[in-house]
PDB file of N, CA and C in Angstrom:
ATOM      1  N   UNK A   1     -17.567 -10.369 -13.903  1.00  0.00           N
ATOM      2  CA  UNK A   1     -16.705  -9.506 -13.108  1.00  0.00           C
ATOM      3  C   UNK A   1     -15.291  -9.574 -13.676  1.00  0.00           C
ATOM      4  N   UNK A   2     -14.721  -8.892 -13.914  1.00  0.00           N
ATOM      5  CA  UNK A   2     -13.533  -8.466 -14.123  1.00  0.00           C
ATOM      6  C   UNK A   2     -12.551  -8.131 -13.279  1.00  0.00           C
ATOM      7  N   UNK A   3     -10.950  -8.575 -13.512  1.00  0.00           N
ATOM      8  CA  UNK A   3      -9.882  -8.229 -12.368  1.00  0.00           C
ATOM      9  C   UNK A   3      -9.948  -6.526 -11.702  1.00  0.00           C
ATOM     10  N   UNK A   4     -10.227  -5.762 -12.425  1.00  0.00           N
ATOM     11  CA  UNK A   4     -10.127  -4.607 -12.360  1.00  0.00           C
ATOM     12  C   UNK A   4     -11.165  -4.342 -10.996  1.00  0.00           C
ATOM     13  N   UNK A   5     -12.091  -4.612 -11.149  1.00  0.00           N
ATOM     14  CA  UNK A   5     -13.390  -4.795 -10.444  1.00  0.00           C
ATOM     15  C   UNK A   5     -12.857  -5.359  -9.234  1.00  0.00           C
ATOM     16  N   UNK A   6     -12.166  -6.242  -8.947  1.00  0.00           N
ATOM     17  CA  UNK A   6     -11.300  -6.877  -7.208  1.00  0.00           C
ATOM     18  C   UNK A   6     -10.105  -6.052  -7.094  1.00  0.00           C
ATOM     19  N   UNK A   7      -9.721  -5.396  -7.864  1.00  0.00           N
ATOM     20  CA  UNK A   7      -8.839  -4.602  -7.857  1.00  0.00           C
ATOM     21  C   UNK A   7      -8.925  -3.377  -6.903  1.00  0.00           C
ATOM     22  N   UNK A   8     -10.001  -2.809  -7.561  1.00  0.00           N
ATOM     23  CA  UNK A   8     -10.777  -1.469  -6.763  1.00  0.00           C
ATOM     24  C   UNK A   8     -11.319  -1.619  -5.604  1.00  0.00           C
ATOM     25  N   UNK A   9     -11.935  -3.368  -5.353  1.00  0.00           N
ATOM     26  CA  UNK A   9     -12.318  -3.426  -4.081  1.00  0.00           C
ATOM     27  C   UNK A   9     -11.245  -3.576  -3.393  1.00  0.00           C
ATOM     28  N   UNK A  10     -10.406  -4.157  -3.861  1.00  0.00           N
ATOM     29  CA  UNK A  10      -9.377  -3.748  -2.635  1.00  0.00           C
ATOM     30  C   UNK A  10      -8.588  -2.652  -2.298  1.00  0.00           C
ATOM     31  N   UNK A  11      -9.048  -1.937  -3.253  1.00  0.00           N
ATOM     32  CA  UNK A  11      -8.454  -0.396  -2.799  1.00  0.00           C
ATOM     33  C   UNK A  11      -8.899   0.311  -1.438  1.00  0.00           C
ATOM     34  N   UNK A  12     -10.725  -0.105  -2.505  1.00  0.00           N
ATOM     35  CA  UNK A  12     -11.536   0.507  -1.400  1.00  0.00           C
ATOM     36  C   UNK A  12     -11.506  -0.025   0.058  1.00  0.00           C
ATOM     37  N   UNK A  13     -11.391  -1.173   0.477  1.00  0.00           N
ATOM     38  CA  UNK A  13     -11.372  -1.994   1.660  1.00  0.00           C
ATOM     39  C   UNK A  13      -9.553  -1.207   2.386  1.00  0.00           C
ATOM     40  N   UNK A  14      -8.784  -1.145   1.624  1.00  0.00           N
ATOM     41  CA  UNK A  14      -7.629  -1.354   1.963  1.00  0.00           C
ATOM     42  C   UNK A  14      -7.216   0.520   2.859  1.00  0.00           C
ATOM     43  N   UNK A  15      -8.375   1.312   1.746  1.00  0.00           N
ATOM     44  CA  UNK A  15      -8.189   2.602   1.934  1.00  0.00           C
ATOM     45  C   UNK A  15      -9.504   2.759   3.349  1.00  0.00           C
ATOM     46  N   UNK A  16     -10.154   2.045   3.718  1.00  0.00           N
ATOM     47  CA  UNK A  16     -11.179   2.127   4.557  1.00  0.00           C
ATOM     48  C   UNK A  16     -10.700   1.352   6.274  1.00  0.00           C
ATOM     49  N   UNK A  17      -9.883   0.407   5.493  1.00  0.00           N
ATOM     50  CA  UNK A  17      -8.712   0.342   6.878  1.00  0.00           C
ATOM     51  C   UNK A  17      -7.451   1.317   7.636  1.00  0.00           C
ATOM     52  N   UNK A  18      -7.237   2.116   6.573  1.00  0.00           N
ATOM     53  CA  UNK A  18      -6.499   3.008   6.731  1.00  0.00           C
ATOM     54  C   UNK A  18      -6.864   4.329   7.489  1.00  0.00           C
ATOM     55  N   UNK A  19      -8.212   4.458   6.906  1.00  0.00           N
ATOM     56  CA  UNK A  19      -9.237   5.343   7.675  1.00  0.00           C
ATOM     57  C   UNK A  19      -9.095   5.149   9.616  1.00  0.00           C
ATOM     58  N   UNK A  20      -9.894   3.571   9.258  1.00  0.00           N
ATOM     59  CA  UNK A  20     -10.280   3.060  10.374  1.00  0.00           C
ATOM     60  C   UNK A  20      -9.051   3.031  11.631  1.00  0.00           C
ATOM     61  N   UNK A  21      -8.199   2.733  11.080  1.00  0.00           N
ATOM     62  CA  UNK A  21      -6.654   3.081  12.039  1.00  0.00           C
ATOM     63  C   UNK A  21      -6.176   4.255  12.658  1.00  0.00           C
ATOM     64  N   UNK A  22      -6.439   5.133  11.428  1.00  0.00           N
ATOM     65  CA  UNK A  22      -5.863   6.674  11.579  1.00  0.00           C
ATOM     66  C   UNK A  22      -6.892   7.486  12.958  1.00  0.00           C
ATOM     67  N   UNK A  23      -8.091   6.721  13.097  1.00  0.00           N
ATOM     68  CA  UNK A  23      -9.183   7.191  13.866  1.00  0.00           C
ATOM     69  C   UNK A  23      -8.926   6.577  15.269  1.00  0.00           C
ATOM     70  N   UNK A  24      -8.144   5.168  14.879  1.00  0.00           N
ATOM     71  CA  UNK A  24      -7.326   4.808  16.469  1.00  0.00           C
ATOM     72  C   UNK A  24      -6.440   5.257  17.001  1.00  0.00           C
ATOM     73  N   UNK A  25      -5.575   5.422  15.495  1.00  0.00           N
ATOM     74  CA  UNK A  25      -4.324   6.202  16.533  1.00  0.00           C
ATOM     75  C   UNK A  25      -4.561   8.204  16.648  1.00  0.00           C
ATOM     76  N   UNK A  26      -5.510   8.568  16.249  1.00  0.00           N
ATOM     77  CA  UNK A  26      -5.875   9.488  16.585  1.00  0.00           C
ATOM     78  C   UNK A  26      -6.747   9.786  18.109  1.00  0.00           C
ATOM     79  N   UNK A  27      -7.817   8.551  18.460  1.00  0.00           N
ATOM     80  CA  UNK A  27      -8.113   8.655  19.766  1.00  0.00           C
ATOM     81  C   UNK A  27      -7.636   8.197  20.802  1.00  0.00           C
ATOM     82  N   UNK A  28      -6.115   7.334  20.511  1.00  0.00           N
ATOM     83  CA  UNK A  28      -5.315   7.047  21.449  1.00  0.00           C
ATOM     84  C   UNK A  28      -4.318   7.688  22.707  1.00  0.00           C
ATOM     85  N   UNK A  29      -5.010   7.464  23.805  1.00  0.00           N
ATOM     86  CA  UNK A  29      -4.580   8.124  24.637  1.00  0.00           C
ATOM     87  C   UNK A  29      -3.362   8.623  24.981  1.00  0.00           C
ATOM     88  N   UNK A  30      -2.889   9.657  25.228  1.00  0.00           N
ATOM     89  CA  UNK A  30      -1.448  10.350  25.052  1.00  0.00           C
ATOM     90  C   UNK A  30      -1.670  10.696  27.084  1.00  0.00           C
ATOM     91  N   UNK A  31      -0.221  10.501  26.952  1.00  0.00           N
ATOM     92  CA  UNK A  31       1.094   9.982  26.481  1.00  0.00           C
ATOM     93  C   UNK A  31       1.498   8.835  25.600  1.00  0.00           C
ATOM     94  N   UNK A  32       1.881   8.152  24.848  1.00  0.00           N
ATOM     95  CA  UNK A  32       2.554   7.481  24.527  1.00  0.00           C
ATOM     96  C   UNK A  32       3.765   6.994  24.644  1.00  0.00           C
ATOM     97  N   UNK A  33       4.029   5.556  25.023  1.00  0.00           N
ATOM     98  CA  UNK A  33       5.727   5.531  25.595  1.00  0.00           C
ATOM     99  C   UNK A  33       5.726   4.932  24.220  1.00  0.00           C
ATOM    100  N   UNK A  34       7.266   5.541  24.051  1.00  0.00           N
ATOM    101  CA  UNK A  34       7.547   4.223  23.191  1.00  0.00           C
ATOM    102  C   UNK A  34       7.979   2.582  23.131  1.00  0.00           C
ATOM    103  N   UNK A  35       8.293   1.974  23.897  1.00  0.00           N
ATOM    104  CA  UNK A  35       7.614   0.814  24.192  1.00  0.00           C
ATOM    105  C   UNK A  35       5.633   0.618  23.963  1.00  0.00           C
ATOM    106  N   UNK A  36       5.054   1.311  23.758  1.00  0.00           N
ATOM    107  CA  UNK A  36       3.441   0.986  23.763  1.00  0.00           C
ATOM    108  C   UNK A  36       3.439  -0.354  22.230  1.00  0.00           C
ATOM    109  N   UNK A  37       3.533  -1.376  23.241  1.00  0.00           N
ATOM    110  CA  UNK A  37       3.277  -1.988  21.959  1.00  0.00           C
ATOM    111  C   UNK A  37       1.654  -2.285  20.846  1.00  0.00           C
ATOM    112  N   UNK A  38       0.836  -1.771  21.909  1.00  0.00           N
ATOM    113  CA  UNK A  38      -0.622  -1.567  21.108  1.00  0.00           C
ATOM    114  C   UNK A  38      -0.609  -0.550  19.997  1.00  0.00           C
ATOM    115  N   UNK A  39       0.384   0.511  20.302  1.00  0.00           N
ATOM    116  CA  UNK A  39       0.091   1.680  19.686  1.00  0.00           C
ATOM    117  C   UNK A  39       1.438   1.544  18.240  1.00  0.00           C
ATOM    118  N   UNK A  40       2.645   0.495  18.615  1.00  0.00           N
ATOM    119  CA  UNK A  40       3.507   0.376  17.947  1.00  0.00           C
ATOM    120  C   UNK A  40       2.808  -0.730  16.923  1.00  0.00           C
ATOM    121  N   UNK A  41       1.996  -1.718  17.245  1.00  0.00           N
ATOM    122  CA  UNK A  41       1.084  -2.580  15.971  1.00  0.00           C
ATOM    123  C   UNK A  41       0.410  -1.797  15.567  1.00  0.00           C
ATOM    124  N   UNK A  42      -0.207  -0.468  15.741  1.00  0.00           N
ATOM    125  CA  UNK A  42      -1.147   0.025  14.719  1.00  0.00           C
ATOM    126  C   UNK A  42      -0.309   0.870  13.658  1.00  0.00           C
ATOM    127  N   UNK A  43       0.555   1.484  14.524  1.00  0.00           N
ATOM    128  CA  UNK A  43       1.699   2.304  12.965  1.00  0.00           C
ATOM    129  C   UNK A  43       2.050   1.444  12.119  1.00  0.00           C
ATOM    130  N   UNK A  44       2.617  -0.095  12.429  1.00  0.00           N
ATOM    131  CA  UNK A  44       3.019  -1.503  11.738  1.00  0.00           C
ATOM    132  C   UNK A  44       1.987  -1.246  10.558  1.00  0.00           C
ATOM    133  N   UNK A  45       0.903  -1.326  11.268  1.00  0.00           N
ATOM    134  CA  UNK A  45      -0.492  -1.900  10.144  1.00  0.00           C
ATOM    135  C   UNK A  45      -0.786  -0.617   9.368  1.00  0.00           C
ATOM    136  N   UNK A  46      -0.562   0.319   9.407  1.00  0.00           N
ATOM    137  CA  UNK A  46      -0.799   1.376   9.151  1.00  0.00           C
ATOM    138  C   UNK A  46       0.264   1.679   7.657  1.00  0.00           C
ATOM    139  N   UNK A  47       1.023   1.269   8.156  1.00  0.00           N
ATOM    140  CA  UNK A  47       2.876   1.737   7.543  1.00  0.00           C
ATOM    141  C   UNK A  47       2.335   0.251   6.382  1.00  0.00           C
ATOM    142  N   UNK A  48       2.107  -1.115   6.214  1.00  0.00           N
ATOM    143  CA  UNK A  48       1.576  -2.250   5.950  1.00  0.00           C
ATOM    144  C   UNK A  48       0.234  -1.668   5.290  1.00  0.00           C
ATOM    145  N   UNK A  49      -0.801  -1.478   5.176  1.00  0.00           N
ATOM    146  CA  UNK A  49      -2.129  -0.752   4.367  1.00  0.00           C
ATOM    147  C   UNK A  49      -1.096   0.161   3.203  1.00  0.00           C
ATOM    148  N   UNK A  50      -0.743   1.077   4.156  1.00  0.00           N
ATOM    149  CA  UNK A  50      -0.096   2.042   2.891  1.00  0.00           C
ATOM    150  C   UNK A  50       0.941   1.475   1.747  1.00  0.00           C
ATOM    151  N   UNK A  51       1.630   0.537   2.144  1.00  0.00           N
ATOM    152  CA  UNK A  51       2.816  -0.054   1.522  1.00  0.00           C
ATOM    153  C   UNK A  51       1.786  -0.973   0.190  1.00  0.00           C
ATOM    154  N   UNK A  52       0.390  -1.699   0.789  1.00  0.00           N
ATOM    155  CA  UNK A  52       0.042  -2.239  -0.327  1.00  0.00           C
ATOM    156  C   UNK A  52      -1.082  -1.407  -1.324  1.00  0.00           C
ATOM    157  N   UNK A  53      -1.411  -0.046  -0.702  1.00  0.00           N
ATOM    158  CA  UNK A  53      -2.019   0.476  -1.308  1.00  0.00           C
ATOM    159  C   UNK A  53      -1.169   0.922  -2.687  1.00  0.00           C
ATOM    160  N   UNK A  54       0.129   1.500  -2.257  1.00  0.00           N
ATOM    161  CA  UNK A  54       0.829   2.211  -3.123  1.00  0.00           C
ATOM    162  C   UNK A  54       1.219   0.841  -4.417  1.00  0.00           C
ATOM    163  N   UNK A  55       1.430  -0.167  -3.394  1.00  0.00           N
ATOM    164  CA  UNK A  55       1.907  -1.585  -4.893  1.00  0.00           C
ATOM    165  C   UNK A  55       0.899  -1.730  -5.706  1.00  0.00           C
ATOM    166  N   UNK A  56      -0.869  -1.416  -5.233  1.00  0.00           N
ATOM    167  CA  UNK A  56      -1.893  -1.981  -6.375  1.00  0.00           C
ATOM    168  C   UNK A  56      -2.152  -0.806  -7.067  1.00  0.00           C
ATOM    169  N   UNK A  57      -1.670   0.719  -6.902  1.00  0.00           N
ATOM    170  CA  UNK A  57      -1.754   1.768  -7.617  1.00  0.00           C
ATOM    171  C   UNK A  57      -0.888   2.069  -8.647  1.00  0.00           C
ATOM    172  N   UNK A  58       0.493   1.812  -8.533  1.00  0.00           N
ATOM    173  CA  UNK A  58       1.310   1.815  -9.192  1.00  0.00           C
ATOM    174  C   UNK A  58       1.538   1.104 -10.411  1.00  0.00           C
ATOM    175  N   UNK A  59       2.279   1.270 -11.414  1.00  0.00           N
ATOM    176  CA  UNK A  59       2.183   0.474 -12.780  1.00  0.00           C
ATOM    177  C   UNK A  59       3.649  -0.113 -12.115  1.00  0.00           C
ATOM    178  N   UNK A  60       4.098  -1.443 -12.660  1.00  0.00           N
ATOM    179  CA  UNK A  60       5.119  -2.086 -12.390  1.00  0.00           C
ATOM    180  C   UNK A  60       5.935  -2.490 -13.792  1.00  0.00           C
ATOM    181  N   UNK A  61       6.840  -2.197 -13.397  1.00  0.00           N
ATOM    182  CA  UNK A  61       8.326  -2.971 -14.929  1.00  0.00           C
ATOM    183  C   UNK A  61       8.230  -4.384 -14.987  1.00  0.00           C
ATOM    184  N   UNK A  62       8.076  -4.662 -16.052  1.00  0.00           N
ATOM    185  CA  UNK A  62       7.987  -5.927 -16.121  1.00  0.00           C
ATOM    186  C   UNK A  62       8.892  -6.471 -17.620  1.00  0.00           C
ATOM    187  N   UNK A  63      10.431  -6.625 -17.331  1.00  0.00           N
ATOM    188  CA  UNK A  63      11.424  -6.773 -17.927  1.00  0.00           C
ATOM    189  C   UNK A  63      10.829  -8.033 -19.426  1.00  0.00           C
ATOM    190  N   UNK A  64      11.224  -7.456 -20.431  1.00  0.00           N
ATOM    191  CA  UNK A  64      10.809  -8.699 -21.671  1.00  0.00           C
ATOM    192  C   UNK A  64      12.263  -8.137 -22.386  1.00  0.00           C
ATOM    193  N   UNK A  65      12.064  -9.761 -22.827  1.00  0.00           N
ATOM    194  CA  UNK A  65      13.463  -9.783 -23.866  1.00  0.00           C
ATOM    195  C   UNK A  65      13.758  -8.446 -24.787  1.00  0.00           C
ATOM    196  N   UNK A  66      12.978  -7.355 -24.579  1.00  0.00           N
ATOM    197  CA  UNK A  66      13.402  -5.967 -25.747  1.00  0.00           C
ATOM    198  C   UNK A  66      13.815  -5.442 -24.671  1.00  0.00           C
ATOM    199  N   UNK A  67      12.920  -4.953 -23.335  1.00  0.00           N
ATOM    200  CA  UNK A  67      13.146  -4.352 -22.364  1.00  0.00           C
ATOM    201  C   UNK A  67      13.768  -4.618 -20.992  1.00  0.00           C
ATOM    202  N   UNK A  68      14.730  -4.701 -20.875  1.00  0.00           N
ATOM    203  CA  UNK A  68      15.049  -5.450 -19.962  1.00  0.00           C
ATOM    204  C   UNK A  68      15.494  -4.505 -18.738  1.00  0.00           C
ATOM    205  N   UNK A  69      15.937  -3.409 -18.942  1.00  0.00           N
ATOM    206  CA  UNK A  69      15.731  -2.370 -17.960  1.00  0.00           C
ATOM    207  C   UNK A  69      15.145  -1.422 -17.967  1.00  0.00           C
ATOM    208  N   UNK A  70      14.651  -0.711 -16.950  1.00  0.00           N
ATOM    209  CA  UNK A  70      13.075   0.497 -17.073  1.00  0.00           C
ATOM    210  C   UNK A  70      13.897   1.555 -17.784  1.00  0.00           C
ATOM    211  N   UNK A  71      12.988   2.043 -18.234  1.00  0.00           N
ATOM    212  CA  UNK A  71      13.481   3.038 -19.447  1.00  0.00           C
ATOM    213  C   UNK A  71      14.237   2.902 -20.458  1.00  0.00           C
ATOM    214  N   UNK A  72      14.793   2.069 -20.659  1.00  0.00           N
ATOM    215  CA  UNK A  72      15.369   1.282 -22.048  1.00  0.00           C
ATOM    216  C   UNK A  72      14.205   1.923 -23.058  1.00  0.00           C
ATOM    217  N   UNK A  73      14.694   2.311 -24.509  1.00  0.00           N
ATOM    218  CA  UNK A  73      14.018   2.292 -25.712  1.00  0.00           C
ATOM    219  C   UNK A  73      13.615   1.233 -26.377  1.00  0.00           C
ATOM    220  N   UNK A  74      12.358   0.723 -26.869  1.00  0.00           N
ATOM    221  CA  UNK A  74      11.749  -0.555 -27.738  1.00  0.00           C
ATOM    222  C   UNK A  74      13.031  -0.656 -28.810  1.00  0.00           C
ATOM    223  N   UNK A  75      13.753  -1.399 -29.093  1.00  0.00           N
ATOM    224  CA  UNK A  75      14.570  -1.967 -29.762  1.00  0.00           C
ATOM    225  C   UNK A  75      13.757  -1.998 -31.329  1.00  0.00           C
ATOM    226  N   UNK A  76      13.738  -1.769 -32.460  1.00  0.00           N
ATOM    227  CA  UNK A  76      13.313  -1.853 -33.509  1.00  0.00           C
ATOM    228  C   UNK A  76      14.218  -2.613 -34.616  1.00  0.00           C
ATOM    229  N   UNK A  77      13.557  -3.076 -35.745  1.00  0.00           N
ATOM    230  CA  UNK A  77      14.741  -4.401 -36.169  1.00  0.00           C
ATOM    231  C   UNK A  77      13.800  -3.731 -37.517  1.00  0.00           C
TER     232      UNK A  77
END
């Protein structure tokens, strides 16, 4: 097995919670106050799924002695 391979499962798990939420706060009974703090932990978790979905999708900067800020040009010698 390969990283890539836990990678995707956690996409998939992460994107299947997201599901699973959107289907709560979709059958959640309205009105809503805002004080509802049941309904204010599921946007949390919701707002939290999405935040780590987008970090394991994304490519990240990862500063090295040529590059040290994003978009900088490879330095050639």
């Amino acid at each position: 097995m390969h990283y890539e391979d836990n990678i995707d499962a956690a996409v998939l798990a992460l994107e299947t919670a997201r599901q699973l939420i959107a289907d709560e706060i979709r059958a959640y009974p309205t009105p809503v106050s805002g004080c509802d703090a049941q309904y204010n932990h599921l946007l949390s978790k919701r707002a939290q799924i999405t935040k780590a979905l987008t970090m394991l999708q994304n490519d990240v900067f990862v500063p090295t002695p040529r590059t040290l800020v994003e978009g900088s040009g490879v330095e050639s010698r």
